[in-house]
Protein backbone atom coordinates (compact mmCIF):
# COMPACT_ATOMS: atom_id res chain seq x y z
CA UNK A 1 -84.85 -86.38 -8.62
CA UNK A 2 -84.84 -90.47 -7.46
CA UNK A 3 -81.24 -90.18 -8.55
CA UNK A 4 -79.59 -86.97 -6.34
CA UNK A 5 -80.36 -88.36 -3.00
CA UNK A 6 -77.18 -89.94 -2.66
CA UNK A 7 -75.62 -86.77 -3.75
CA UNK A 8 -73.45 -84.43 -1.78
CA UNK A 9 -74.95 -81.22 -1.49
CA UNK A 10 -71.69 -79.48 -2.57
CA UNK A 11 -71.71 -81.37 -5.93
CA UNK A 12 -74.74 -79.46 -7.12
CA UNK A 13 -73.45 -75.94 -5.45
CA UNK A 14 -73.30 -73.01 -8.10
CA UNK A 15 -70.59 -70.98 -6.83
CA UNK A 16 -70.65 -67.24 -8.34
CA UNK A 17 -68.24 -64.19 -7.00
CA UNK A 18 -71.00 -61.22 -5.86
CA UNK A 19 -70.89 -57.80 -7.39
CA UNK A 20 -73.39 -55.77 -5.54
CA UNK A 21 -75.77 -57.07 -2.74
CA UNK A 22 -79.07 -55.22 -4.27
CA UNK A 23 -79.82 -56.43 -7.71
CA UNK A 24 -83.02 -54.11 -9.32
CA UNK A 25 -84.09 -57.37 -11.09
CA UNK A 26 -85.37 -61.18 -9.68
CA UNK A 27 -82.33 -63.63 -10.38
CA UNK A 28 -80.65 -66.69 -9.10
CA UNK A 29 -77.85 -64.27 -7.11
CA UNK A 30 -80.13 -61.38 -5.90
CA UNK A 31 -81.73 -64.36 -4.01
CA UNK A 32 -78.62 -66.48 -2.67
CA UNK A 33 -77.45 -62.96 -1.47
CA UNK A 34 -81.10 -62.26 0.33
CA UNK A 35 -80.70 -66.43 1.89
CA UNK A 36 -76.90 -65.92 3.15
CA UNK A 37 -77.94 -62.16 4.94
CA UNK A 38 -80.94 -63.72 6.22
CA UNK A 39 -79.04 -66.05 7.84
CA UNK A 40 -76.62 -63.78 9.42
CA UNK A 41 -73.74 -64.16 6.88
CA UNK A 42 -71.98 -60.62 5.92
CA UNK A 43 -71.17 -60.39 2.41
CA UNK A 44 -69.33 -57.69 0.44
CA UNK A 45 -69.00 -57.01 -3.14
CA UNK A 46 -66.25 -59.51 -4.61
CA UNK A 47 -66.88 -62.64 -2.60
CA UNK A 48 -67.93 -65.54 -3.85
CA UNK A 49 -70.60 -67.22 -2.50
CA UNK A 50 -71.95 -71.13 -3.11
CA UNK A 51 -75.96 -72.14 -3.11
CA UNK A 52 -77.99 -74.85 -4.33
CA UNK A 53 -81.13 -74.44 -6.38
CA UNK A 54 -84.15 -76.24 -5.13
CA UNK A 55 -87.30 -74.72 -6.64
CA UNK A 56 -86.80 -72.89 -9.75
């Protein structure tokens, strides 16, 4: 952890292309789509959308 502080955030971004915004189970996706609606950002199914991990 020490050693990512001088990191750029967009180094560490996992970028995945969306295919549905509900997902039935808990994953990685179903909550970086829940984060980038909550925040007022429309997605549709194809895009691709970039988020970080910070508490697995």
């Amino acid at each position: 952890m020490d050693e990512l502080d001088g990191v750029d955030v967009k180094e560490l971004a996992i970028h995945r292309m969306v295919s549905r915004l509900n997902y039935s189970r808990r994953c990685a996706e179903a909550s970086a789509v829940q984060a980038h609606m909550k925040q007022g950002i429309s997605l549709a199914p194809g895009m691709e959308i970039g988020y970080v991990i910070r508490d697995a």
